[in-house]
PDB file of N, CA and C in Angstrom:
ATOM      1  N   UNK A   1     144.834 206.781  14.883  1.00  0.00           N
ATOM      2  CA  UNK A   1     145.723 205.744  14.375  1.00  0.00           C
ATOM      3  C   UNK A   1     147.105 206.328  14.067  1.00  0.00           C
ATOM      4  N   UNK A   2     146.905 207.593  13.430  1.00  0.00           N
ATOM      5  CA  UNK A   2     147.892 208.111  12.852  1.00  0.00           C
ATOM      6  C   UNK A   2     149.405 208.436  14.577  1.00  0.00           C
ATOM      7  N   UNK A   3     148.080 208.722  15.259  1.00  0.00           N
ATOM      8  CA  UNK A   3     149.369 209.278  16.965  1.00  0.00           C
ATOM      9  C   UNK A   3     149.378 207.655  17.104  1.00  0.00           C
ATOM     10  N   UNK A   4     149.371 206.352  17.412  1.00  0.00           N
ATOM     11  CA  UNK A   4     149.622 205.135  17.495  1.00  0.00           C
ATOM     12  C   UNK A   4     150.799 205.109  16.928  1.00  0.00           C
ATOM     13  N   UNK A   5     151.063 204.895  15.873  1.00  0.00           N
ATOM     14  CA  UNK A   5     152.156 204.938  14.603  1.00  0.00           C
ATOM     15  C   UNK A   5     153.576 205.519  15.107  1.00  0.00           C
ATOM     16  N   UNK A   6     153.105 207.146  15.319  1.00  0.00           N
ATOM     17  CA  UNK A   6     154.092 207.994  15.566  1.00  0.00           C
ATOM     18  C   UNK A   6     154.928 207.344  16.925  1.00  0.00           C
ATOM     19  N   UNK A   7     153.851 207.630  17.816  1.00  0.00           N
ATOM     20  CA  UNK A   7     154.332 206.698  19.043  1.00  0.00           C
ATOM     21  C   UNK A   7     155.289 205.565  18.911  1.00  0.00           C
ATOM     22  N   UNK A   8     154.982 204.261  18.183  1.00  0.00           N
ATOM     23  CA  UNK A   8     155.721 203.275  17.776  1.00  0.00           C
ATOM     24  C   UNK A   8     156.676 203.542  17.315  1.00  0.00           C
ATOM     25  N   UNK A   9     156.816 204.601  16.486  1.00  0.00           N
ATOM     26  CA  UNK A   9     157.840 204.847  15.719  1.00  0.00           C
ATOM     27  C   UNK A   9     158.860 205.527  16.740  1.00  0.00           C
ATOM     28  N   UNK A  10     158.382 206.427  17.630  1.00  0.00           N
ATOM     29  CA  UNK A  10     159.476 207.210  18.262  1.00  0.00           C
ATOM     30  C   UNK A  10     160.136 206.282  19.636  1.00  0.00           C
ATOM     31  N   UNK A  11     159.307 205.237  19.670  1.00  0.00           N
ATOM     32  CA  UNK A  11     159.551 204.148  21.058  1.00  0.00           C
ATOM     33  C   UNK A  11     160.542 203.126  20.139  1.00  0.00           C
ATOM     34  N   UNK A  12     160.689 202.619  18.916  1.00  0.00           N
ATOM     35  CA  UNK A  12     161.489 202.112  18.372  1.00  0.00           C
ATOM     36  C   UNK A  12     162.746 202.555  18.430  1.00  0.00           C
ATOM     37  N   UNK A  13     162.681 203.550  18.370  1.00  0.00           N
ATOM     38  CA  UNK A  13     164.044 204.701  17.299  1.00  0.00           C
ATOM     39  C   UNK A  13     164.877 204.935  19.050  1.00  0.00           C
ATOM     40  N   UNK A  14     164.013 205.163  20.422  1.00  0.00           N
ATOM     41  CA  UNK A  14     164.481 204.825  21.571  1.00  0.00           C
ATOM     42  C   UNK A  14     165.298 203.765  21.879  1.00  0.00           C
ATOM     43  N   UNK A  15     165.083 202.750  21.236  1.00  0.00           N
ATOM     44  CA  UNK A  15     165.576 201.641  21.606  1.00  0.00           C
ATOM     45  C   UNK A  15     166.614 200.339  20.708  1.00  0.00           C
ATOM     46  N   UNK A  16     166.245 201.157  19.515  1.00  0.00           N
ATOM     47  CA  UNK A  16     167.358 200.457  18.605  1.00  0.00           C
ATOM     48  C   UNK A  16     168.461 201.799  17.812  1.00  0.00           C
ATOM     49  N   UNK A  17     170.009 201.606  18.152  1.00  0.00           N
ATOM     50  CA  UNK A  17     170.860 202.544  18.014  1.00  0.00           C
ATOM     51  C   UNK A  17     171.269 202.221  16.398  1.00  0.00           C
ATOM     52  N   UNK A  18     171.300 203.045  15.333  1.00  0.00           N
ATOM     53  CA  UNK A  18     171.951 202.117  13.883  1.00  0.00           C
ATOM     54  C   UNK A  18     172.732 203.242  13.333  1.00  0.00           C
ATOM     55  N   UNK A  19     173.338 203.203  12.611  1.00  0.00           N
ATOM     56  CA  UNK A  19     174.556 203.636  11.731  1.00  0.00           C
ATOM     57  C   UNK A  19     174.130 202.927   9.748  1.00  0.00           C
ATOM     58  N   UNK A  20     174.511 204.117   9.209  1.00  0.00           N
ATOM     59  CA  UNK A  20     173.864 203.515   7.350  1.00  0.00           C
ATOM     60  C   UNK A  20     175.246 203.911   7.111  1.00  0.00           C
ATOM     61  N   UNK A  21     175.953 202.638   6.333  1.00  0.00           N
ATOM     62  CA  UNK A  21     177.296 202.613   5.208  1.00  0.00           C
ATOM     63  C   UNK A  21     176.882 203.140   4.445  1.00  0.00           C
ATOM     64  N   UNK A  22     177.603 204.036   3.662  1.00  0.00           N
ATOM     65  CA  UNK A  22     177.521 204.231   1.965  1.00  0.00           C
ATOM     66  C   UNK A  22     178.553 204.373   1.986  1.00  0.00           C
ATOM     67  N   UNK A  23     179.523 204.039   0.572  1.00  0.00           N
ATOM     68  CA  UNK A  23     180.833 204.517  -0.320  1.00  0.00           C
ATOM     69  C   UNK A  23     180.277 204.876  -1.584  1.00  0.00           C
ATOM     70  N   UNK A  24     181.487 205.314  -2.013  1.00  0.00           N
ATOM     71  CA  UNK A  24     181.635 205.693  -3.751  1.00  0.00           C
ATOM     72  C   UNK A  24     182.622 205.210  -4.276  1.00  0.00           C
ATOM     73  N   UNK A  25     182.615 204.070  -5.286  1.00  0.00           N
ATOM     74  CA  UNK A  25     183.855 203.900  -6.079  1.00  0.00           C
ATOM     75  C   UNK A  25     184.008 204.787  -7.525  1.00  0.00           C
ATOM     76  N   UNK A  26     185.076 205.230  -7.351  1.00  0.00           N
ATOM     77  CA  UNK A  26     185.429 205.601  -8.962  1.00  0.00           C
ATOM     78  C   UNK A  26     185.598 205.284 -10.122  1.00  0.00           C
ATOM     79  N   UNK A  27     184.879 206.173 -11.292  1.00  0.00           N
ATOM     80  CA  UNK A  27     184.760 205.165 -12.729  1.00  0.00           C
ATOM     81  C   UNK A  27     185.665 205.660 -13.165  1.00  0.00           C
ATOM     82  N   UNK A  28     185.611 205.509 -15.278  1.00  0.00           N
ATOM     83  CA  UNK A  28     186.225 205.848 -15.954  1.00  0.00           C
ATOM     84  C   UNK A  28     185.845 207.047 -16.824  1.00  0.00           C
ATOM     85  N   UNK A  29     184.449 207.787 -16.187  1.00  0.00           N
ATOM     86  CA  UNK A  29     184.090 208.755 -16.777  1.00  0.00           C
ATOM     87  C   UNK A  29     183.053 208.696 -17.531  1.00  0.00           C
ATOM     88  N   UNK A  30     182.919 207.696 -18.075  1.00  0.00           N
ATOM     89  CA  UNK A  30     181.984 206.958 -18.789  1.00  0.00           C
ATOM     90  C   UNK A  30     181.112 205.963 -18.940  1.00  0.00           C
ATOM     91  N   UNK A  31     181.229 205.212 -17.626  1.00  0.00           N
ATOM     92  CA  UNK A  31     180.845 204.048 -16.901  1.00  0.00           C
ATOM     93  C   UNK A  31     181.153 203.807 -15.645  1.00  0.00           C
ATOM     94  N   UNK A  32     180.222 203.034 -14.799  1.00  0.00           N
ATOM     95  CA  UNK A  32     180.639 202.438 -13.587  1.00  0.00           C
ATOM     96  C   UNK A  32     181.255 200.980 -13.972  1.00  0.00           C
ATOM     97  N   UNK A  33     182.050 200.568 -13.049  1.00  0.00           N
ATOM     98  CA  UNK A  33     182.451 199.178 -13.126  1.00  0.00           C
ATOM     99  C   UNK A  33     181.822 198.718 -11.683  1.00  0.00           C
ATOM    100  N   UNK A  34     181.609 197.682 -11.461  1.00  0.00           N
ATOM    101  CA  UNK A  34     181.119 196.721  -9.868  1.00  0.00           C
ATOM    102  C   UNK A  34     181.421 195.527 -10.114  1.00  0.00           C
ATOM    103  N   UNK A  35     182.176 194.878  -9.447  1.00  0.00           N
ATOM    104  CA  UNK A  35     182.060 193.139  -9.321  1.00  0.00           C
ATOM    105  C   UNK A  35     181.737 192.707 -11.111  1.00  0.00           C
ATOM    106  N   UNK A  36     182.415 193.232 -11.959  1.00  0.00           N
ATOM    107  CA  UNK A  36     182.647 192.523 -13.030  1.00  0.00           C
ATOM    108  C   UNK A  36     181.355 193.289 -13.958  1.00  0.00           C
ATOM    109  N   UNK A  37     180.047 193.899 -13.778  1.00  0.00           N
ATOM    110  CA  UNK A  37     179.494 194.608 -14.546  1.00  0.00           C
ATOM    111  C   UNK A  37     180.131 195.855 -15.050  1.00  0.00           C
ATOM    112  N   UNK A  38     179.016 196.280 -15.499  1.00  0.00           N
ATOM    113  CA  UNK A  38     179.402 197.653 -16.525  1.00  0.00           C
ATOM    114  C   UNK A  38     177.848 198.376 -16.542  1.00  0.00           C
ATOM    115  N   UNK A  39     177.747 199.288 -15.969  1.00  0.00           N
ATOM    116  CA  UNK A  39     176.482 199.962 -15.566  1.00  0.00           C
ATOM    117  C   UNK A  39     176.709 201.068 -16.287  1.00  0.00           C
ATOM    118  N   UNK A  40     175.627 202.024 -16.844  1.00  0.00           N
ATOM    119  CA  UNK A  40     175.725 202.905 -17.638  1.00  0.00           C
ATOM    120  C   UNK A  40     175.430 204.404 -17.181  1.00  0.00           C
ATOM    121  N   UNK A  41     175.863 205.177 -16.526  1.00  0.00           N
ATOM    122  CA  UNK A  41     174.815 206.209 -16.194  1.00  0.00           C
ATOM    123  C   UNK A  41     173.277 206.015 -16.384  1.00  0.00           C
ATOM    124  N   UNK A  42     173.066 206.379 -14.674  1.00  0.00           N
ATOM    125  CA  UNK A  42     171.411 206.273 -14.767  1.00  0.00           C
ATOM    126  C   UNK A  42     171.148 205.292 -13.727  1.00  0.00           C
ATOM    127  N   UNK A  43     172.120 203.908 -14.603  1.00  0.00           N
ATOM    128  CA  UNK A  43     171.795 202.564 -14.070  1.00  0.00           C
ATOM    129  C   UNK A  43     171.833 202.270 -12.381  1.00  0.00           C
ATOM    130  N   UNK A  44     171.026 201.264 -12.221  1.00  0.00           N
ATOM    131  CA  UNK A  44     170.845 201.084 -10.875  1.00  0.00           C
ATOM    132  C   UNK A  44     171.212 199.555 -10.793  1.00  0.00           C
ATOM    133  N   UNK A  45     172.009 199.687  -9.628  1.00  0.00           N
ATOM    134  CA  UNK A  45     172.605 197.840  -9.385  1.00  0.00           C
ATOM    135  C   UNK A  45     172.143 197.736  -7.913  1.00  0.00           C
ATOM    136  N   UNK A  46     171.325 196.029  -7.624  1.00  0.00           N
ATOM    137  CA  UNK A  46     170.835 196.061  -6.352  1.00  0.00           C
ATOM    138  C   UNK A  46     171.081 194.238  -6.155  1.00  0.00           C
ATOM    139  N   UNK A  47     171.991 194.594  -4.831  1.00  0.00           N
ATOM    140  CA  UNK A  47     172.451 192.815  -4.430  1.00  0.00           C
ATOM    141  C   UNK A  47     171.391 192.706  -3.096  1.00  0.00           C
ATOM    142  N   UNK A  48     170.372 192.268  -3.439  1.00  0.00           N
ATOM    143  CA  UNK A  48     169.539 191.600  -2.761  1.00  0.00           C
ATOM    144  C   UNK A  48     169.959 190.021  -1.977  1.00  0.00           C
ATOM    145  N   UNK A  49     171.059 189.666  -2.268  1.00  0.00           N
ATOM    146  CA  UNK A  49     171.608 188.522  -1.786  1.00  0.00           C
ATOM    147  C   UNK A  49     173.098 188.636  -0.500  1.00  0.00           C
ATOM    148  N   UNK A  50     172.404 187.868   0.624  1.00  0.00           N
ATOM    149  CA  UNK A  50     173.426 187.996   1.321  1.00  0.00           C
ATOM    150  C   UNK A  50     174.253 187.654   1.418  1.00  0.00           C
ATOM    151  N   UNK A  51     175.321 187.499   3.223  1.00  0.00           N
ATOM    152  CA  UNK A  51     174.964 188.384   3.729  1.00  0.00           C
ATOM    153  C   UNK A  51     174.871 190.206   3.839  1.00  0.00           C
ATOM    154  N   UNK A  52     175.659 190.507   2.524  1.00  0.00           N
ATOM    155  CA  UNK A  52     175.789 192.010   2.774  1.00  0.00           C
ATOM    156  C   UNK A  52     174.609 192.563   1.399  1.00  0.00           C
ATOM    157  N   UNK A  53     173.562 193.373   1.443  1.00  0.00           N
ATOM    158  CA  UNK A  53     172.806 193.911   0.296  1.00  0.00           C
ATOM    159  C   UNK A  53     173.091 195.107   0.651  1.00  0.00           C
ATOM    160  N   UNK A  54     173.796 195.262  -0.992  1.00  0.00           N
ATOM    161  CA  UNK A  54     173.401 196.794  -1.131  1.00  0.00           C
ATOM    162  C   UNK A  54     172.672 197.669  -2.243  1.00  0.00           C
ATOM    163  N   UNK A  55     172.647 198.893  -2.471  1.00  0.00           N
ATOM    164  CA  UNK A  55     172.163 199.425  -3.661  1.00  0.00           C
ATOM    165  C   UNK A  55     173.075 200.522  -3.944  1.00  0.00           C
ATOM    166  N   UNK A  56     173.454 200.511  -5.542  1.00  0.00           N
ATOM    167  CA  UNK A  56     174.051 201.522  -6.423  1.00  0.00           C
ATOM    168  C   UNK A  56     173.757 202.213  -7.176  1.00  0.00           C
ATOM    169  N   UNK A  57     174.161 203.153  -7.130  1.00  0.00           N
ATOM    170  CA  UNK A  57     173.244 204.367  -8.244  1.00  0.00           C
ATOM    171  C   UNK A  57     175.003 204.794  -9.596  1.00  0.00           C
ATOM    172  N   UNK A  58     174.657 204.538 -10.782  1.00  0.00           N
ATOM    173  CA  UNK A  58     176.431 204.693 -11.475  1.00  0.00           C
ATOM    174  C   UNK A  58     175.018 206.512 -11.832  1.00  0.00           C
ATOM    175  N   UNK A  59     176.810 207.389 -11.692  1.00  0.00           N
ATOM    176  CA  UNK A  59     176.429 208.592 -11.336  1.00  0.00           C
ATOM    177  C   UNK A  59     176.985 209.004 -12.922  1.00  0.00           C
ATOM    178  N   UNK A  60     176.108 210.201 -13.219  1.00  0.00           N
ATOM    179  CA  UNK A  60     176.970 210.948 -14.689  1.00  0.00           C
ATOM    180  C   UNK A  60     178.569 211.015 -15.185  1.00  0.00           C
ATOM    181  N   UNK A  61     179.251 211.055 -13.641  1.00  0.00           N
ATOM    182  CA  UNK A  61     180.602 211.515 -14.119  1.00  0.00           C
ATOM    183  C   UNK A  61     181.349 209.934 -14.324  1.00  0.00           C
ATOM    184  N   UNK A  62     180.246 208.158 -13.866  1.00  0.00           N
ATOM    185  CA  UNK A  62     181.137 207.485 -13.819  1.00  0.00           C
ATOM    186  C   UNK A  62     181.266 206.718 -12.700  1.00  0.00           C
ATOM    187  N   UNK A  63     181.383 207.962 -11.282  1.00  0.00           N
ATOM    188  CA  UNK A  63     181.342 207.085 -10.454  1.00  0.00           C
ATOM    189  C   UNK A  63     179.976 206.724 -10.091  1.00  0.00           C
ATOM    190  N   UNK A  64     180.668 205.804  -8.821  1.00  0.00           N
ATOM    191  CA  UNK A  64     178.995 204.618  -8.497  1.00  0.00           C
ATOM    192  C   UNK A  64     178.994 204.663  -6.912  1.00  0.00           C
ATOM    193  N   UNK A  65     177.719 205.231  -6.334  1.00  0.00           N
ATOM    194  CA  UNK A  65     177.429 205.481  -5.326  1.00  0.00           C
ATOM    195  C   UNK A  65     176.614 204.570  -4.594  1.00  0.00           C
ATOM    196  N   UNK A  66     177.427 203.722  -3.420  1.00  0.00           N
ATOM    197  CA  UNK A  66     176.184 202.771  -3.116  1.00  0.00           C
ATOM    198  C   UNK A  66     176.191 202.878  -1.349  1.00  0.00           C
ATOM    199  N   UNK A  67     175.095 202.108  -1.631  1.00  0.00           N
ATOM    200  CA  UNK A  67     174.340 202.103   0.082  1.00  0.00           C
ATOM    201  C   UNK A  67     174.388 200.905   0.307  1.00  0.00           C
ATOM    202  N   UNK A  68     174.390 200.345   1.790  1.00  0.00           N
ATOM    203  CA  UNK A  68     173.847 199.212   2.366  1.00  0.00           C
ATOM    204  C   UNK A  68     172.331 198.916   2.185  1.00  0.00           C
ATOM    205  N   UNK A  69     171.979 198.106   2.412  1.00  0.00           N
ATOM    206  CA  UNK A  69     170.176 197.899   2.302  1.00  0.00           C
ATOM    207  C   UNK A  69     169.816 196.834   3.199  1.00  0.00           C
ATOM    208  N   UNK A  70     170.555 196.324   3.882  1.00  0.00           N
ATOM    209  CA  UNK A  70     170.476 195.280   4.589  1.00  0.00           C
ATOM    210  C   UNK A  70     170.882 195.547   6.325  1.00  0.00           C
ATOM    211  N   UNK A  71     169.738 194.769   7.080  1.00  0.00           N
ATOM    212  CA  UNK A  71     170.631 195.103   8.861  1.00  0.00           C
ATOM    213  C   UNK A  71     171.538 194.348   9.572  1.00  0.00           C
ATOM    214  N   UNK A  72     172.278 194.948  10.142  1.00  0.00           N
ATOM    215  CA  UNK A  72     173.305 193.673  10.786  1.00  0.00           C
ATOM    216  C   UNK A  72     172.956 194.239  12.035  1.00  0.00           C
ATOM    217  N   UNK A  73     173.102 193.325  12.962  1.00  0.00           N
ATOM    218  CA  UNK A  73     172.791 193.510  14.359  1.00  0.00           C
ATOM    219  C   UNK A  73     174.158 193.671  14.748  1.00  0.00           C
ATOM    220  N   UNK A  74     174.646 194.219  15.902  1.00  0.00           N
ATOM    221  CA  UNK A  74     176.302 194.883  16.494  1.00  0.00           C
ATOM    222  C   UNK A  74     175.727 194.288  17.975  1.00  0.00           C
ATOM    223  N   UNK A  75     175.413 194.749  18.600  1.00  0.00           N
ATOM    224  CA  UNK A  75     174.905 194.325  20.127  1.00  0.00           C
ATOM    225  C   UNK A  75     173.324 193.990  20.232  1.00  0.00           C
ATOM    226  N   UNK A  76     173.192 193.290  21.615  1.00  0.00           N
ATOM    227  CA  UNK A  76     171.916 192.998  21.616  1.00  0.00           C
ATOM    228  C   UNK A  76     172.228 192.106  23.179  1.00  0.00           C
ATOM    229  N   UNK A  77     171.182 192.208  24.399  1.00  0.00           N
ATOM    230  CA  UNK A  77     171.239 192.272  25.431  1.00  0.00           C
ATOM    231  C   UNK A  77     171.265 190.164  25.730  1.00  0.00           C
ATOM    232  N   UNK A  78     172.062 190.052  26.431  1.00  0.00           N
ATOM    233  CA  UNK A  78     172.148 188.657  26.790  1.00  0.00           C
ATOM    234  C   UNK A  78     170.357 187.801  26.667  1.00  0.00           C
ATOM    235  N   UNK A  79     170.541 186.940  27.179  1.00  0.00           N
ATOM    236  CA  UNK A  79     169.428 186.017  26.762  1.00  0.00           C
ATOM    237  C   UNK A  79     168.448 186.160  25.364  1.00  0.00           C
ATOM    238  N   UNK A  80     169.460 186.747  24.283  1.00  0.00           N
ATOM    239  CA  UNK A  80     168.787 187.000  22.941  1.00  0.00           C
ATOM    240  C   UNK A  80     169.724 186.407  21.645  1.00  0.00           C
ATOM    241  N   UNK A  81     169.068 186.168  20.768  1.00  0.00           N
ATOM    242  CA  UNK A  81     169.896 185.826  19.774  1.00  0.00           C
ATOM    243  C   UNK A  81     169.182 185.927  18.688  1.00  0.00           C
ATOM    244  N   UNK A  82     170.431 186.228  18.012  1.00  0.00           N
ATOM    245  CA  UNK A  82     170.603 187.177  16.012  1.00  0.00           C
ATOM    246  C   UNK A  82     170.592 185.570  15.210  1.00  0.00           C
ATOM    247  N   UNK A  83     169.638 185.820  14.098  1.00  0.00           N
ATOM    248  CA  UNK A  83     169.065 185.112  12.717  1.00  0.00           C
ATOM    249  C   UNK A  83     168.939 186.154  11.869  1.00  0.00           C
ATOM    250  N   UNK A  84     169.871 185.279  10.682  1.00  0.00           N
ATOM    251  CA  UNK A  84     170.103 186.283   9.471  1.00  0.00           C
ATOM    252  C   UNK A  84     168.357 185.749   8.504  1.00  0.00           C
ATOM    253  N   UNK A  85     167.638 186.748   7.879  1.00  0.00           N
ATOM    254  CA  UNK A  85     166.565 186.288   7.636  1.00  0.00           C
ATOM    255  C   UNK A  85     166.917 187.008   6.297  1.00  0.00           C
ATOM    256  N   UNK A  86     167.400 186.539   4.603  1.00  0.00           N
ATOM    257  CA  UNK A  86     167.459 187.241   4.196  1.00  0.00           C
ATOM    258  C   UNK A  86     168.618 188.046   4.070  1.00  0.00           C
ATOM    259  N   UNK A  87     168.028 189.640   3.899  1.00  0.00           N
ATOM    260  CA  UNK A  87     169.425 190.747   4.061  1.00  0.00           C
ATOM    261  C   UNK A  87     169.268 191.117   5.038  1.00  0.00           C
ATOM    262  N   UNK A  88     168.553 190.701   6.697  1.00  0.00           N
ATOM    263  CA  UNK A  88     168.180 191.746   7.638  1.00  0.00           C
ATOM    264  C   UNK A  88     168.602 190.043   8.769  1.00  0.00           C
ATOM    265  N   UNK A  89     169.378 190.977   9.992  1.00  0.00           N
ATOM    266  CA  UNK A  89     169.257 190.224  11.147  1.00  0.00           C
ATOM    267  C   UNK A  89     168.127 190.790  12.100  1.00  0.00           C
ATOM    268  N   UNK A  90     167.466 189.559  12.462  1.00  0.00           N
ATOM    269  CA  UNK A  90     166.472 189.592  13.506  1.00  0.00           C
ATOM    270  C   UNK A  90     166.849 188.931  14.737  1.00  0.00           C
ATOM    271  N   UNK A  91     166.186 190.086  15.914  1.00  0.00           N
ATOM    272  CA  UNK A  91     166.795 189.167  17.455  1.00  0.00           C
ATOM    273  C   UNK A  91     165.857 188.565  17.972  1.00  0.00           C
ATOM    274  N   UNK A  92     165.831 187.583  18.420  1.00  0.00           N
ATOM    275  CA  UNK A  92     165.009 186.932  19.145  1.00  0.00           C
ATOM    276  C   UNK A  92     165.242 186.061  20.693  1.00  0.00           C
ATOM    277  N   UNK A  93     164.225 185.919  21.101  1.00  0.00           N
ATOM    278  CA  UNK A  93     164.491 185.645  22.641  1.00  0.00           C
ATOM    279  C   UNK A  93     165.221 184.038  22.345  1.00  0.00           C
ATOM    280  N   UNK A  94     166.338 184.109  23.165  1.00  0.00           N
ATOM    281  CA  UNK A  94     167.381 182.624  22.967  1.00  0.00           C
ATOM    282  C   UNK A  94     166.733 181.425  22.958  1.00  0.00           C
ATOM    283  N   UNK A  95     165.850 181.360  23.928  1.00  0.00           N
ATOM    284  CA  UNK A  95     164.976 180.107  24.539  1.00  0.00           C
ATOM    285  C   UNK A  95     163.832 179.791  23.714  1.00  0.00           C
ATOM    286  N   UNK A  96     162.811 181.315  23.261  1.00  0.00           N
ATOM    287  CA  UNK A  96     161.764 180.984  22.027  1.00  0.00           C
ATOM    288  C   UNK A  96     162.041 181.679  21.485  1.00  0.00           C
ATOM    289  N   UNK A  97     162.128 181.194  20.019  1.00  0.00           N
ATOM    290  CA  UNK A  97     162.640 181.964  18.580  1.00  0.00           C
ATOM    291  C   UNK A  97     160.683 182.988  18.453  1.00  0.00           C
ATOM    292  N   UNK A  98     159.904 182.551  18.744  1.00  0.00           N
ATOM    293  CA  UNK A  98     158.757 182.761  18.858  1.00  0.00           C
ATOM    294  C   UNK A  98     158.580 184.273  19.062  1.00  0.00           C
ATOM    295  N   UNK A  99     159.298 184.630  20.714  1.00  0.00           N
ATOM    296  CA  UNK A  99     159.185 185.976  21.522  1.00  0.00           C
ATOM    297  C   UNK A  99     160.587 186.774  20.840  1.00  0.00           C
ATOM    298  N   UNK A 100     159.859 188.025  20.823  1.00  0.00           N
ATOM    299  CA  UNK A 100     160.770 189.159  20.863  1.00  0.00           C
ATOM    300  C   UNK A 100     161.896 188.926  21.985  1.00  0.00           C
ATOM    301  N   UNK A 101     163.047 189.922  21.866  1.00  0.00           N
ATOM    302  CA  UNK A 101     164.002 190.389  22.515  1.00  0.00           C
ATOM    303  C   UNK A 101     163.549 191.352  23.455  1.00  0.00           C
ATOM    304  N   UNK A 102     164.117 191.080  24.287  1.00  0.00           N
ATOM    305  CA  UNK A 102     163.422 192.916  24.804  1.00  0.00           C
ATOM    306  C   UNK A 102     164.647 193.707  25.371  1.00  0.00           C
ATOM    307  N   UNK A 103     164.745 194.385  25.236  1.00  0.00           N
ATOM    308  CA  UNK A 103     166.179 195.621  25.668  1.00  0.00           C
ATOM    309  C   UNK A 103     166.593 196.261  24.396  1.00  0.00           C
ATOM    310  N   UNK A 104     167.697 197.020  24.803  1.00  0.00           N
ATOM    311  CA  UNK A 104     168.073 198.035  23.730  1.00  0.00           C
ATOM    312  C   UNK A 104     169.658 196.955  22.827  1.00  0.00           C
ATOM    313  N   UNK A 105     169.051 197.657  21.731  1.00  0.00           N
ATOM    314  CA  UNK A 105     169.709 196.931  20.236  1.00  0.00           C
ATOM    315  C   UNK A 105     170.010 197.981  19.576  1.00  0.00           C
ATOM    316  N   UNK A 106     171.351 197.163  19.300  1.00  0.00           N
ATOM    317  CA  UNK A 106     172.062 198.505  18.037  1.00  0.00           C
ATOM    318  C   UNK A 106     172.235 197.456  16.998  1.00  0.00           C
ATOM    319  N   UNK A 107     172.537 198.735  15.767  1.00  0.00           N
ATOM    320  CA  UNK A 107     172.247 198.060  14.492  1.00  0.00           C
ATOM    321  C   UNK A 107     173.069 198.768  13.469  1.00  0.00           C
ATOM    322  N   UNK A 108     173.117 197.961  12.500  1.00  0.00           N
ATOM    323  CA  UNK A 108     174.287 198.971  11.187  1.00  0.00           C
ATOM    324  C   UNK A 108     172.721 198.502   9.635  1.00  0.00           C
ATOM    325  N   UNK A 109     171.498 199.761   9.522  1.00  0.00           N
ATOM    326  CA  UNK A 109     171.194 199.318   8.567  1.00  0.00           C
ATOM    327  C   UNK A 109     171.256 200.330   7.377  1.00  0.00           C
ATOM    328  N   UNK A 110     170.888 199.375   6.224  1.00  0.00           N
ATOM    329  CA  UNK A 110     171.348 200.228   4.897  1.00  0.00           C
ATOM    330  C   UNK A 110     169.864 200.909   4.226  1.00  0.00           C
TER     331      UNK A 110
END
């Protein structure tokens, strides 16, 4: 089961190309600021709401380190089409939302 898995996993990673955002904004030394909070060292901030999710970590010195968490699709081979499901785009065959895509897909996930 375990070589099944691997397999899947390395036939995926073949075929879908992705890129992960992270930034860092700068605090005041003593806090993170984000979109109007105030996070404390330690604290963890997570926008589960789309379309963009990300996750933040407010760091000792202040600043706040965050990631994407969510996929956006960039390309994806004609007769297919992108649905935002959530924080993640999914491709699906144009004609049945039903069937997979099939070809190679790139992606920006977090």
């Amino acid at each position: 089961m375990a070589n099944l898995i691997l397999f899947f996993c390395i036939s995926l990673m073949s075929v879908v190309q992705v890129e992960l955002a992270c930034w860092v904004e700068s605090g005041d030394g003593n806090r993170c600021q984000h979109d109007g909070l105030i996070l404390a060292p330690g604290e963890v901030y997570e926008n589960k709401k789309g379309p963009r999710c990300y996750k933040c970590d407010c760091e000792k010195d202040g600043s706040l380190g965050c990631c994407d968490t969510g996929t956006v699709i960039t390309k994806f081979p004609s007769g297919c089409k992108v649905i935002r499901v959530g924080c993640h785009d999914k491709v699906f065959n144009a004609t049945d939302e039903s069937k997979p895509c099939n070809g190679k897909i790139s992606a920006v996930i977090g």
